[in-house]
N, C-alpha and C. Protein backbone atom coordinates (compact mmCIF):
# COMPACT_ATOMS: atom_id res chain seq x y z
N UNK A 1 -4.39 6.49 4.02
CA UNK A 1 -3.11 5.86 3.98
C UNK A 1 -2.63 5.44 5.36
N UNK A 2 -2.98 6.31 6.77
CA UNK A 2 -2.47 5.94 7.59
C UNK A 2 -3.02 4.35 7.87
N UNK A 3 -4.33 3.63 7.69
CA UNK A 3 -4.59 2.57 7.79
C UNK A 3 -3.98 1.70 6.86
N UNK A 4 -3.43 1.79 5.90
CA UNK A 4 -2.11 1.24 5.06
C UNK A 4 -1.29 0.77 6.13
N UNK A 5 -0.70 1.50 6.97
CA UNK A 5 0.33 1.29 7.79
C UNK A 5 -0.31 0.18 9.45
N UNK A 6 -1.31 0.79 9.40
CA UNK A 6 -1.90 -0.19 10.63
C UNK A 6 -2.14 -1.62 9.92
N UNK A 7 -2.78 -2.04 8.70
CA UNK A 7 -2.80 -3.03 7.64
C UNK A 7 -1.57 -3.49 7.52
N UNK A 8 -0.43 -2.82 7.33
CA UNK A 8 0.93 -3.57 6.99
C UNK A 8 1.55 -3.59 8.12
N UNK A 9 1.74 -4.31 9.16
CA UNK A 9 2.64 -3.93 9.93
C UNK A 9 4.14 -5.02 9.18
N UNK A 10 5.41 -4.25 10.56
CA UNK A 10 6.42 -4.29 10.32
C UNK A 10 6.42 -6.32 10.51
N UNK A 11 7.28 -7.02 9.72
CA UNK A 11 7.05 -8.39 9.65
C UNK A 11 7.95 -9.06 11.07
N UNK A 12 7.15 -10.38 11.44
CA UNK A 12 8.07 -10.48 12.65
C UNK A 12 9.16 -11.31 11.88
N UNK A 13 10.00 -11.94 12.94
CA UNK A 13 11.29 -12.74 12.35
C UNK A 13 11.16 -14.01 11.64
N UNK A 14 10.19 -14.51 12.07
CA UNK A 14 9.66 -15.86 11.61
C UNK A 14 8.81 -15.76 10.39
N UNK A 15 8.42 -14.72 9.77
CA UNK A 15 7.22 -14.26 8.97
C UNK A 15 8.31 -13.91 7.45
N UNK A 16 7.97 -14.44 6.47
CA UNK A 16 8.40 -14.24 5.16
C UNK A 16 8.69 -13.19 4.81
N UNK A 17 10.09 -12.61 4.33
CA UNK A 17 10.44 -11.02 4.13
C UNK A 17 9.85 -10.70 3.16
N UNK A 18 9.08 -9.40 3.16
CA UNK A 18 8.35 -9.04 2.55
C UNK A 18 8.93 -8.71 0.92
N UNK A 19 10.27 -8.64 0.82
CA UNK A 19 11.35 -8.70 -0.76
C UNK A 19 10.89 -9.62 -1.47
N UNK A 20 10.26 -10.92 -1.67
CA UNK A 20 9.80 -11.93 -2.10
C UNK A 20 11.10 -12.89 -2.22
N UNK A 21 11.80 -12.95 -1.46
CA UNK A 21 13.18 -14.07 -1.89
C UNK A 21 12.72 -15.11 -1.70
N UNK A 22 11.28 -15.07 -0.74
CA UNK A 22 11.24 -16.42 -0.16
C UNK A 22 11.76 -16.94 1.25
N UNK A 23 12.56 -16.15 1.87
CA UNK A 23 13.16 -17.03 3.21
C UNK A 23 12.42 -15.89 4.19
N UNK A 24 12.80 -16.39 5.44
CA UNK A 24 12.01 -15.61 6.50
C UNK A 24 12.90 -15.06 6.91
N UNK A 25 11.45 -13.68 7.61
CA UNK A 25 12.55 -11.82 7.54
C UNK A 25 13.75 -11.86 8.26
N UNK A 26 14.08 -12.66 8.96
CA UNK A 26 15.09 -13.08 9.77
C UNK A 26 16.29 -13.59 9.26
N UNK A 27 16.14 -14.41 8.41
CA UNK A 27 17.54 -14.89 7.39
C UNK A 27 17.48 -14.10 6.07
N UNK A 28 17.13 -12.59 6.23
CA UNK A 28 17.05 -12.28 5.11
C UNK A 28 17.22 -10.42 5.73
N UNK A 29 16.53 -9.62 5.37
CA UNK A 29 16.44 -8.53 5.60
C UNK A 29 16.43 -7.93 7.16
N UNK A 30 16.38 -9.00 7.61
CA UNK A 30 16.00 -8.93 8.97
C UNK A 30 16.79 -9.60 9.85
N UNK A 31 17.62 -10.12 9.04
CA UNK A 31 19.07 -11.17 9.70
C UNK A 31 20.14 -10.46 10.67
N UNK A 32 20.08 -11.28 11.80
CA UNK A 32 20.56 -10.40 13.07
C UNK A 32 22.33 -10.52 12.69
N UNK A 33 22.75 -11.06 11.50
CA UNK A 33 23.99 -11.86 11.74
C UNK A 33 24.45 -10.21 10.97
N UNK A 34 23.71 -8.79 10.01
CA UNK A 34 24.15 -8.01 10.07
C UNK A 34 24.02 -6.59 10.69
N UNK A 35 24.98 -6.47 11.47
CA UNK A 35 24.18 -5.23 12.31
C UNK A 35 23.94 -3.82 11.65
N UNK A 36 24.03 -3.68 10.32
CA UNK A 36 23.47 -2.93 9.95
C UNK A 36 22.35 -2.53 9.29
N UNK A 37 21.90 -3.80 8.88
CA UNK A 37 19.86 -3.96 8.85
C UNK A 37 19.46 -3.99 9.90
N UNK A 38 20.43 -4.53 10.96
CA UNK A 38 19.47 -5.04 12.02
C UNK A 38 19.19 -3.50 12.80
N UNK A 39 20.35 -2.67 12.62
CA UNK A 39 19.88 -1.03 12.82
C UNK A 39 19.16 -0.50 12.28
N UNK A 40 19.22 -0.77 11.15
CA UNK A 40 17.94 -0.28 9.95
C UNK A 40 16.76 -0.55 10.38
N UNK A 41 16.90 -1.56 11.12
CA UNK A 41 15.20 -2.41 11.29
C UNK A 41 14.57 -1.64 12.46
N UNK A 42 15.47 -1.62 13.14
CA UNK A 42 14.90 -0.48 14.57
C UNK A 42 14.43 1.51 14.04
N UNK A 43 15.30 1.46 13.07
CA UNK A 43 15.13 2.91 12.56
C UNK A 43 14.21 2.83 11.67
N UNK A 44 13.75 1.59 11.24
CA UNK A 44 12.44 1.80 9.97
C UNK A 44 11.22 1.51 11.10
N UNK A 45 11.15 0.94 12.30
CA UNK A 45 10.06 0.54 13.14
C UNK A 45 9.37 1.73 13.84
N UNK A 46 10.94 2.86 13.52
CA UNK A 46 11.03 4.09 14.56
C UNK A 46 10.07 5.22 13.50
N UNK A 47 10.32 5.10 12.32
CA UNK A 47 9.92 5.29 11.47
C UNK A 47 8.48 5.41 10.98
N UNK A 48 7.99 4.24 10.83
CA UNK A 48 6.61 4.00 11.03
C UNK A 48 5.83 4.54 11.79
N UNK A 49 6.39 4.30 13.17
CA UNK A 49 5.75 4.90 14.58
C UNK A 49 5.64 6.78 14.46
N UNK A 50 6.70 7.03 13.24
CA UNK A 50 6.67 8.80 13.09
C UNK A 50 5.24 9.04 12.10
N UNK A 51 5.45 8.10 11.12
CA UNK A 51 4.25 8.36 9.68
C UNK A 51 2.94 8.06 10.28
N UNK A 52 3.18 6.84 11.13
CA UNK A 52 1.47 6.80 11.85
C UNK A 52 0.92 8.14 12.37
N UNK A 53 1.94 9.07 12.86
CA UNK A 53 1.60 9.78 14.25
C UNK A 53 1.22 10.88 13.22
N UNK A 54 1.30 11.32 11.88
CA UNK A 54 1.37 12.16 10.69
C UNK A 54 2.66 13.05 10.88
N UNK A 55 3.82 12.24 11.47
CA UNK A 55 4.74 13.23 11.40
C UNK A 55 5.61 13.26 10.07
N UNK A 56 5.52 13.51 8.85
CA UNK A 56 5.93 13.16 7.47
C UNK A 56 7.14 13.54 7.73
N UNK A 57 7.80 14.71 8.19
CA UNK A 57 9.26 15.06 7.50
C UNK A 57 9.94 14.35 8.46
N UNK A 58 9.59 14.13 9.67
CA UNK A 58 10.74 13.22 10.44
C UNK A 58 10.91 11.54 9.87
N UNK A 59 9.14 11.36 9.59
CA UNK A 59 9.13 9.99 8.56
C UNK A 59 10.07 10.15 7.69
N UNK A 60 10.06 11.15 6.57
CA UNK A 60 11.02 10.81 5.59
C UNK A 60 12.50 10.47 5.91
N UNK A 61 12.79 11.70 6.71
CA UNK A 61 14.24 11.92 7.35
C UNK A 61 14.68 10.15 7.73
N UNK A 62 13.84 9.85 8.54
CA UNK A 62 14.27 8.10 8.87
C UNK A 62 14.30 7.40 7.84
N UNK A 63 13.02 7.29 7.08
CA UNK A 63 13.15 6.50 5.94
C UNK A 63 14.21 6.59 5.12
N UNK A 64 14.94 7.89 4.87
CA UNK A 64 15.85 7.78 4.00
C UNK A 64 17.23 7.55 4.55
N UNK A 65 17.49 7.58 6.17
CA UNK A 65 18.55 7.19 7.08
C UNK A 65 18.25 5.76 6.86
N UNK A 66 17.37 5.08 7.33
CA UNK A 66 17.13 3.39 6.60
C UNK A 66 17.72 2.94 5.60
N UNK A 67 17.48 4.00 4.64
CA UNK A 67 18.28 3.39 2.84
C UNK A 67 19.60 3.93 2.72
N UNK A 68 20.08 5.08 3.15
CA UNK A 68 21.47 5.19 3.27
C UNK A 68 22.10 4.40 4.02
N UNK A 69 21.47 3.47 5.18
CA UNK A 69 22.51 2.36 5.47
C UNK A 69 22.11 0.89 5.11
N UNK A 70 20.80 0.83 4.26
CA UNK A 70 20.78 -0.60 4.02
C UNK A 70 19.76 -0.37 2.51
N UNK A 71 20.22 0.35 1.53
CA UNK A 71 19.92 0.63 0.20
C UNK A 71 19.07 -0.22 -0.44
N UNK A 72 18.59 -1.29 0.16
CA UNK A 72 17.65 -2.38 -0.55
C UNK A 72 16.45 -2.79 0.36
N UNK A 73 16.38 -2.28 1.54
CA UNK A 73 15.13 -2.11 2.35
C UNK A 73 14.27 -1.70 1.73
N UNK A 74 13.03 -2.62 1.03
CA UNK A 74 12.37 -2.27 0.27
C UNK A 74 10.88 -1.45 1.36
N UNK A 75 10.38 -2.08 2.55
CA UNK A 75 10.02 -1.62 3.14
C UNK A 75 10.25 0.29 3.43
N UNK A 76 11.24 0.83 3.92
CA UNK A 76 11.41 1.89 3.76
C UNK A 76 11.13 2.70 2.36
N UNK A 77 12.07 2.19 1.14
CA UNK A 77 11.72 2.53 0.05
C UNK A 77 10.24 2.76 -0.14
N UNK A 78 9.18 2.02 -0.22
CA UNK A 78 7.79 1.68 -0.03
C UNK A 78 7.18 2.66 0.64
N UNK A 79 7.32 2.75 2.14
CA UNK A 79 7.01 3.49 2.69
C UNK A 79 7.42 5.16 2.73
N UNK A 80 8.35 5.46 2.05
CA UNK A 80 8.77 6.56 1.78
C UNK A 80 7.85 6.56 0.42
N UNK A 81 7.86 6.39 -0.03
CA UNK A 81 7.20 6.33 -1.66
C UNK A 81 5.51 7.23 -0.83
N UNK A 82 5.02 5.96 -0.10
CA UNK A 82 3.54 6.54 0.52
C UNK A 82 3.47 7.65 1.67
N UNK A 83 4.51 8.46 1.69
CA UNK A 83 5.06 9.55 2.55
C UNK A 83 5.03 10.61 1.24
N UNK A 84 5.48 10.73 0.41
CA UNK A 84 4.86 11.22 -1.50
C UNK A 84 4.31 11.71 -1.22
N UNK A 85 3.50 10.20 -1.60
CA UNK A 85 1.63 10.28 -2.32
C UNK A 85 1.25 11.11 -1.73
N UNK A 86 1.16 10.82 0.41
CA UNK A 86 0.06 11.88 0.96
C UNK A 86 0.64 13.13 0.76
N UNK A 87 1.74 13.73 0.40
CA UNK A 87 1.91 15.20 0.09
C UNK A 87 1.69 15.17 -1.04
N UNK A 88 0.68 14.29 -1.94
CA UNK A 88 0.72 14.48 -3.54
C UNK A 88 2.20 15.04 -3.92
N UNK A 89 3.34 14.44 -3.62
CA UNK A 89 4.67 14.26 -4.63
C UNK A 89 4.31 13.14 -5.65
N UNK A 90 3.82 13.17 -6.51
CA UNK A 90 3.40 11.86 -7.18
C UNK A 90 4.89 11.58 -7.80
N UNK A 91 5.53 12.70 -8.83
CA UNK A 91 6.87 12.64 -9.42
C UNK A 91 8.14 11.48 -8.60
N UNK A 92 7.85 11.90 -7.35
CA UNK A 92 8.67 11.47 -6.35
C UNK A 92 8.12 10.05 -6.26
N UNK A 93 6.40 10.17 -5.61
CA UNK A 93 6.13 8.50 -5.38
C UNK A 93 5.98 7.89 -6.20
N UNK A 94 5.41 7.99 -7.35
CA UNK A 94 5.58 6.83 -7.88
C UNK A 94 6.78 6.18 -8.55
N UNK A 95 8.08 6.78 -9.01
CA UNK A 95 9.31 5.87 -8.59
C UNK A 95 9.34 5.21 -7.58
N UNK A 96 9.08 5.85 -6.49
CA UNK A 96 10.19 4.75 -5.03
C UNK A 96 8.72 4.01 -5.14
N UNK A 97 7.16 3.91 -5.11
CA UNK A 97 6.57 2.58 -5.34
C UNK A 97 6.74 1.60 -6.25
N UNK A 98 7.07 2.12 -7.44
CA UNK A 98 7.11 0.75 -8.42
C UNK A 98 8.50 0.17 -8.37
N UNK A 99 9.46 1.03 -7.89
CA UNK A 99 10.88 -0.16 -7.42
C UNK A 99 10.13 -0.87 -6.38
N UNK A 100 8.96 -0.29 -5.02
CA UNK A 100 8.82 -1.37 -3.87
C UNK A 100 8.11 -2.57 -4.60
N UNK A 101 7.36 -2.47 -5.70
CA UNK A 101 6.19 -3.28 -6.27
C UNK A 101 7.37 -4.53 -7.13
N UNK A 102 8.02 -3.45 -7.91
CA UNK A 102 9.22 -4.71 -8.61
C UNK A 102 10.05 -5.67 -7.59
N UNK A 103 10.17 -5.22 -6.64
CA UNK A 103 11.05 -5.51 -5.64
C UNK A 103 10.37 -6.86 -5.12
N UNK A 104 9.40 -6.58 -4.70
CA UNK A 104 8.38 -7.37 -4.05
C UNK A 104 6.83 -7.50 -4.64
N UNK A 105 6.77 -8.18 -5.49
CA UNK A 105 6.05 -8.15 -6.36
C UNK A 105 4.51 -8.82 -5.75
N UNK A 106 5.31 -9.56 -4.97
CA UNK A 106 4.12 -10.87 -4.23
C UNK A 106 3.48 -9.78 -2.90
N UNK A 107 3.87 -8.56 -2.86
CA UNK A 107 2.98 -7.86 -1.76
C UNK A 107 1.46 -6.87 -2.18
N UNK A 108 0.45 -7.63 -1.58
CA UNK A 108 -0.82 -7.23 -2.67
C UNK A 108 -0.64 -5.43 -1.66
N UNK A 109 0.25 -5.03 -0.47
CA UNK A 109 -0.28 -3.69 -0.11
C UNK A 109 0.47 -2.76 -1.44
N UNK A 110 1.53 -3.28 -1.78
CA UNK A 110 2.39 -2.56 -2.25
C UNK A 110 1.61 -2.24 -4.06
N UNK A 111 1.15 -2.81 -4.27
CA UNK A 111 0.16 -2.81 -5.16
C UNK A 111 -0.72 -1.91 -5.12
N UNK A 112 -1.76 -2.28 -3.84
CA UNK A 112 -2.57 -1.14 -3.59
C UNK A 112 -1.96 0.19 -3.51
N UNK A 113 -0.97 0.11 -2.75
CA UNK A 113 -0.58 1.74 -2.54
C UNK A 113 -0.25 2.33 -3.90
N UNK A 114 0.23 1.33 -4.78
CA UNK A 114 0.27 1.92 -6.30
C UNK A 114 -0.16 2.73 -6.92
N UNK A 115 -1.70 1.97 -6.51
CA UNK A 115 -2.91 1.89 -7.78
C UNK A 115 -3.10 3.23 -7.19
N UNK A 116 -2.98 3.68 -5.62
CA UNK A 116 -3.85 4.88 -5.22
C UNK A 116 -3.00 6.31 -5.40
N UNK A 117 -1.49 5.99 -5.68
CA UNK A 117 -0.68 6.86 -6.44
C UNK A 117 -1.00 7.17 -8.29
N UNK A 118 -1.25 5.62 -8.82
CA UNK A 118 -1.73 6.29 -10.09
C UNK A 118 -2.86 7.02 -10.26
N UNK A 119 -3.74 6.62 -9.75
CA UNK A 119 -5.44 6.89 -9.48
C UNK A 119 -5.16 8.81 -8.75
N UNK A 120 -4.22 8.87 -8.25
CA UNK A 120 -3.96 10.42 -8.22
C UNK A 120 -3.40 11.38 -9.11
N UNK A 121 -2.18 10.48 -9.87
CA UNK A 121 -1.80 11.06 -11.09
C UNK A 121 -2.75 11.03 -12.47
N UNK A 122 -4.19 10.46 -12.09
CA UNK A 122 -4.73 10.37 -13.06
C UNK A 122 -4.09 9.24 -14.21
N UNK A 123 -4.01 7.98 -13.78
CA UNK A 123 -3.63 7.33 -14.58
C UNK A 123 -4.31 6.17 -14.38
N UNK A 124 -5.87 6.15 -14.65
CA UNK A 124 -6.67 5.20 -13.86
C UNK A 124 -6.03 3.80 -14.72
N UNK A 125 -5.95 3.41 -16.00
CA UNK A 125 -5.59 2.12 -16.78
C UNK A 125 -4.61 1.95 -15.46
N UNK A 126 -3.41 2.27 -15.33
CA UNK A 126 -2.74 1.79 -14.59
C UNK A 126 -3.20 1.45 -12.85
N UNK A 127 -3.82 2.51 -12.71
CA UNK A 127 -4.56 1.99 -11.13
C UNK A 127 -5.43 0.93 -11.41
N UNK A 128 -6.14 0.50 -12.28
CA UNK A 128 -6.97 -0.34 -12.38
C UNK A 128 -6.17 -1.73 -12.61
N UNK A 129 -5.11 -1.84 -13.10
CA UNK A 129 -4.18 -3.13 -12.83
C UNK A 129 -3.33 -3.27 -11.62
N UNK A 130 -3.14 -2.14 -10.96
CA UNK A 130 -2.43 -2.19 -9.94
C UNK A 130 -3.80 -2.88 -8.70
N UNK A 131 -4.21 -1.95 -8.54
CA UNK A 131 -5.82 -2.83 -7.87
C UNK A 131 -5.91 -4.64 -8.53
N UNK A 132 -6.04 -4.98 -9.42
CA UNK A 132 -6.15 -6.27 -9.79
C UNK A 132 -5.23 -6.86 -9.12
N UNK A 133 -3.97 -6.15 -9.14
CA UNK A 133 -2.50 -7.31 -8.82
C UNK A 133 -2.91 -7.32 -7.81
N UNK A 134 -2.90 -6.25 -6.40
CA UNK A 134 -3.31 -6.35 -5.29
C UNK A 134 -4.60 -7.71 -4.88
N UNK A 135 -5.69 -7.68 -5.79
CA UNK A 135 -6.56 -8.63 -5.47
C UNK A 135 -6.52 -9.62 -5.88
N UNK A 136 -5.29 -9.90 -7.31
CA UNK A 136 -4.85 -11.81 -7.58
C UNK A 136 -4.22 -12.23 -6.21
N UNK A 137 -3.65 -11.62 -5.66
CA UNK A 137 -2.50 -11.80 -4.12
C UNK A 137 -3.32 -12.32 -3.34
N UNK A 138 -3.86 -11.10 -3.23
CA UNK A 138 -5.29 -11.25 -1.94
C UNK A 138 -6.81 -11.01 -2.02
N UNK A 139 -7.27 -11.88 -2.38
CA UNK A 139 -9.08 -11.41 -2.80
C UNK A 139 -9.45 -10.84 -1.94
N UNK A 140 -9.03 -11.11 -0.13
CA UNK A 140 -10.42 -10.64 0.52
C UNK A 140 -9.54 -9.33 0.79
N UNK A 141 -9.00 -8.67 0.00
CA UNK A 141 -8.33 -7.41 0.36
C UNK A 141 -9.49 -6.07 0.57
N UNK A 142 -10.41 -5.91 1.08
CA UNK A 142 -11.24 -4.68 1.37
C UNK A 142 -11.09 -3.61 0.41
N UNK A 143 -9.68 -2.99 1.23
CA UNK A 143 -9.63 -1.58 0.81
C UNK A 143 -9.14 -1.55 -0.33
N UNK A 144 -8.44 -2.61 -0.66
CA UNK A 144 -7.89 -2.89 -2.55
C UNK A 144 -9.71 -3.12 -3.44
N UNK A 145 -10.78 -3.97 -2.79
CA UNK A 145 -12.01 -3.96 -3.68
C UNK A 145 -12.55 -2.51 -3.61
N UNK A 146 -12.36 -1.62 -2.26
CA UNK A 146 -13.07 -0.20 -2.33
C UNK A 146 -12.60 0.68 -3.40
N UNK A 147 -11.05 0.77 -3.38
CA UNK A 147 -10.10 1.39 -4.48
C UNK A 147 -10.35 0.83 -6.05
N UNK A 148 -10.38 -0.77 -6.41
CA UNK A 148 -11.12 -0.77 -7.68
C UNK A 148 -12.60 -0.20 -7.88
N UNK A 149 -13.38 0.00 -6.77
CA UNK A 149 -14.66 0.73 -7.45
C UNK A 149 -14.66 1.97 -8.06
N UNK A 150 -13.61 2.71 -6.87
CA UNK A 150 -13.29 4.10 -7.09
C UNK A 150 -12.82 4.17 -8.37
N UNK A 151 -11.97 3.64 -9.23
CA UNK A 151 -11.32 3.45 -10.42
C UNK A 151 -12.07 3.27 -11.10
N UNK A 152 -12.98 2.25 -11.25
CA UNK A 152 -14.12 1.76 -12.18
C UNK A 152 -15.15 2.43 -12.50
N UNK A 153 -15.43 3.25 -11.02
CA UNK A 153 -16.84 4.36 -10.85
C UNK A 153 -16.20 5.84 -11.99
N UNK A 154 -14.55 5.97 -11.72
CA UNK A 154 -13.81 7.05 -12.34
C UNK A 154 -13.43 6.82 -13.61
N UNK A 155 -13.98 5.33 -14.31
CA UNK A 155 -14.28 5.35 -16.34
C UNK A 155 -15.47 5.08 -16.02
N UNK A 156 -16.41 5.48 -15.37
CA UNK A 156 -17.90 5.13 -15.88
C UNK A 156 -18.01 3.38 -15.75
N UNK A 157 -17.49 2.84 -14.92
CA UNK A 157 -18.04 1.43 -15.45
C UNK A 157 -19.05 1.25 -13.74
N UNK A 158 -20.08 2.32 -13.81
CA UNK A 158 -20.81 1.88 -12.51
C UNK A 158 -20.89 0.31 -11.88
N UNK A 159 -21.64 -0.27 -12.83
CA UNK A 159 -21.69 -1.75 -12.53
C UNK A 159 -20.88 -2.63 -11.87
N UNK A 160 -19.59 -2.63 -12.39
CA UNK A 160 -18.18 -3.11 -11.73
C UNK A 160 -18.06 -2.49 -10.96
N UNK A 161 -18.00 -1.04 -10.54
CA UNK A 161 -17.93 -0.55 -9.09
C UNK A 161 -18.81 -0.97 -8.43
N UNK A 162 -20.12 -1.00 -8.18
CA UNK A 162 -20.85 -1.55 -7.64
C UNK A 162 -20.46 -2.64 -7.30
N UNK A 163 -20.22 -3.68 -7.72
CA UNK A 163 -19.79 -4.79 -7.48
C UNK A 163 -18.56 -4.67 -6.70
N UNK A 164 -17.28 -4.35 -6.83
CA UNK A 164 -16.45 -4.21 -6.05
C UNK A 164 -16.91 -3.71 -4.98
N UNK A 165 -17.67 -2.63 -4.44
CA UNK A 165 -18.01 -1.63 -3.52
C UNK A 165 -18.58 -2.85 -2.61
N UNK A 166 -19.40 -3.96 -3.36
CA UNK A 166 -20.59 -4.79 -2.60
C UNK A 166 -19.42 -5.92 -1.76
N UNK A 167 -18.36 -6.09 -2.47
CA UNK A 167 -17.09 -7.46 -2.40
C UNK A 167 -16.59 -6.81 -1.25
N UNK A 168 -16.20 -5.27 -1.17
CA UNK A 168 -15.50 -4.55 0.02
C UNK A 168 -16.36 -4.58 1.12
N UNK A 169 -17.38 -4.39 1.08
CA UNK A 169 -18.21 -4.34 2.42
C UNK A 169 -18.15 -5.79 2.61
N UNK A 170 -18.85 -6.81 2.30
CA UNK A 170 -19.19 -8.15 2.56
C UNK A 170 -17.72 -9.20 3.29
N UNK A 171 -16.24 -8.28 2.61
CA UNK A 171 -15.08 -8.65 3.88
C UNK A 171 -15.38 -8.04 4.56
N UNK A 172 -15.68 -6.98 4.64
CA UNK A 172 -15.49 -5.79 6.40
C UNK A 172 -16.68 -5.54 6.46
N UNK A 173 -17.71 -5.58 6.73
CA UNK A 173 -18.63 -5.00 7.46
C UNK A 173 -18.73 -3.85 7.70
N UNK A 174 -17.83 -3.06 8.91
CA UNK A 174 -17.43 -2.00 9.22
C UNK A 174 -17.00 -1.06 8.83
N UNK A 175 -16.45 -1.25 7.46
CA UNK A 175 -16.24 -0.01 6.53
C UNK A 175 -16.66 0.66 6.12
N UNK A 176 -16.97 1.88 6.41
CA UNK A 176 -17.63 2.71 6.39
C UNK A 176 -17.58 3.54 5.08
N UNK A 177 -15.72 3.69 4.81
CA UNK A 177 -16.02 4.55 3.04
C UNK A 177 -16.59 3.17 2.44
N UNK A 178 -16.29 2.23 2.10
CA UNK A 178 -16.95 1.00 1.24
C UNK A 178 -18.38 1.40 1.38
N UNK A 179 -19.08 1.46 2.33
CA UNK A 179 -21.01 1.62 2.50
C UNK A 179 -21.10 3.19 1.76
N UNK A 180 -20.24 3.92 2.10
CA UNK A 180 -20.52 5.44 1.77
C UNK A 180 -19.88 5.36 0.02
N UNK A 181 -19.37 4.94 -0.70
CA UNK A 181 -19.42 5.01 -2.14
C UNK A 181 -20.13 3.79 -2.91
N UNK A 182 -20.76 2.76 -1.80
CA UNK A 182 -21.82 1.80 -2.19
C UNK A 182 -22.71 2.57 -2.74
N UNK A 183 -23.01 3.59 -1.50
CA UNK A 183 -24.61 4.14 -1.80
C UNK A 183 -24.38 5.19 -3.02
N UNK A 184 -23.33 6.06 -3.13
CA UNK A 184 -23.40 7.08 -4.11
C UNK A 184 -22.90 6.26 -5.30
N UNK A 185 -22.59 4.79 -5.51
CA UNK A 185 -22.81 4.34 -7.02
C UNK A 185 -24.22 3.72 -7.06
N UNK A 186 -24.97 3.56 -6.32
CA UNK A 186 -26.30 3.04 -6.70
C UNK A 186 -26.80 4.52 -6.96
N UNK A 187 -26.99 5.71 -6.08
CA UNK A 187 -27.23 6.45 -6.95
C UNK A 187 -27.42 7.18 -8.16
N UNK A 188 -25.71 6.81 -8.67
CA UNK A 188 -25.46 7.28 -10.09
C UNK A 188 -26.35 6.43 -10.85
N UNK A 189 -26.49 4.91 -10.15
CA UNK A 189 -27.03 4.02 -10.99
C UNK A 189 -28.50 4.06 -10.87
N UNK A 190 -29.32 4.95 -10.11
CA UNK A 190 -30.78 5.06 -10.04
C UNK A 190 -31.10 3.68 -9.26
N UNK A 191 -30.10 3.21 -8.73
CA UNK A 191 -30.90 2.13 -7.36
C UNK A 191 -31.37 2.61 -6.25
N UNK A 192 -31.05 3.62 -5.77
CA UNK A 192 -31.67 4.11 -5.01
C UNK A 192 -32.29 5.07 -4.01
């Protein structure tokens, strides 16, 4: 998850707010004209910089100072949600993800981070569409094709994992879990 956060960074001003309204983060969530997102925005940046470092409870503590002063920061919401997951709070994350996913529907991370909350609660049907949404958004999404194998490999559908596993490496190269559950589904599959 922490590469979730290196993958998503915080959006600049000119860059489309990640809410899906459509306008850029700047005339929108990110609009300097109120100073109390625009505090929010420094305390969710401050934020991030805590969850990268694995500091979770000061992460949360901000994240939820973020939404007590700007209640529709879906970003925080989101990211608090994947502050949960890694303590397996699933009860907890998966509410605050599927408000970030409804919220912002057009974000293929927010998706992924879904699928890897259901895929913990054991709710692979649902991780396995959450993974899809993530990859209608964005095909060459990596770690969204590594996460559908994992799903696919977890109903037995080797083949389709395989295939996803082969789609994840061939964007990244360098991925190393993608090569390392490549090889243990050709295994299962007697390739090799």
């Amino acid at each position: 998850m922490t590469q979730v956060l290196r993958d998503f960074p915080v959006p600049g001003r000119n860059d489309p707010c990640p809410c899906g309204s459509g306008k850029r983060y700047k005339h929108c969530h990110g609009g300097a004209d109120n100073a109390a997102p625009v505090a929010a925005q420094h305390e969710l940046q401050w934020a991030i910089g805590l969850h990268r470092q694995g500091d979770f409870d000061a992460a949360e503590r901000t994240y939820r100072k973020v939404l007590f002063v700007d209640p529709d920061n879906v970003l925080a919401r989101h990211y608090l949600g994947v502050v949960h997951y890694q303590r397996n709070e699933l009860d907890a994350a998966l509410p605050l993800l599927e408000a970030s996913v409804k919220a912002s529907a057009r974000e293929p991370e927010f998706h992924n981070n879904l699928g890897l909350a259901y895929a913990a609660a054991d709710r692979e049907a649902d991780a396995l569409d959450a993974y899809r949404a993530a990859l209608s958004l964005q095909p060459n999404h990596a770690a969204a094709w590594n996460n559908l194998g994992l799903a696919l490999q977890s109903t037995n559908d080797v083949d389709g994992a395989i295939d996803a596993f082969r789609r994840a490496v061939s964007l990244k190269p360098d991925f190393a879990h993608a090569h390392w559950n490549l090889a243990l589904a050709l295994l299962l599959d007697g390739q090799f």
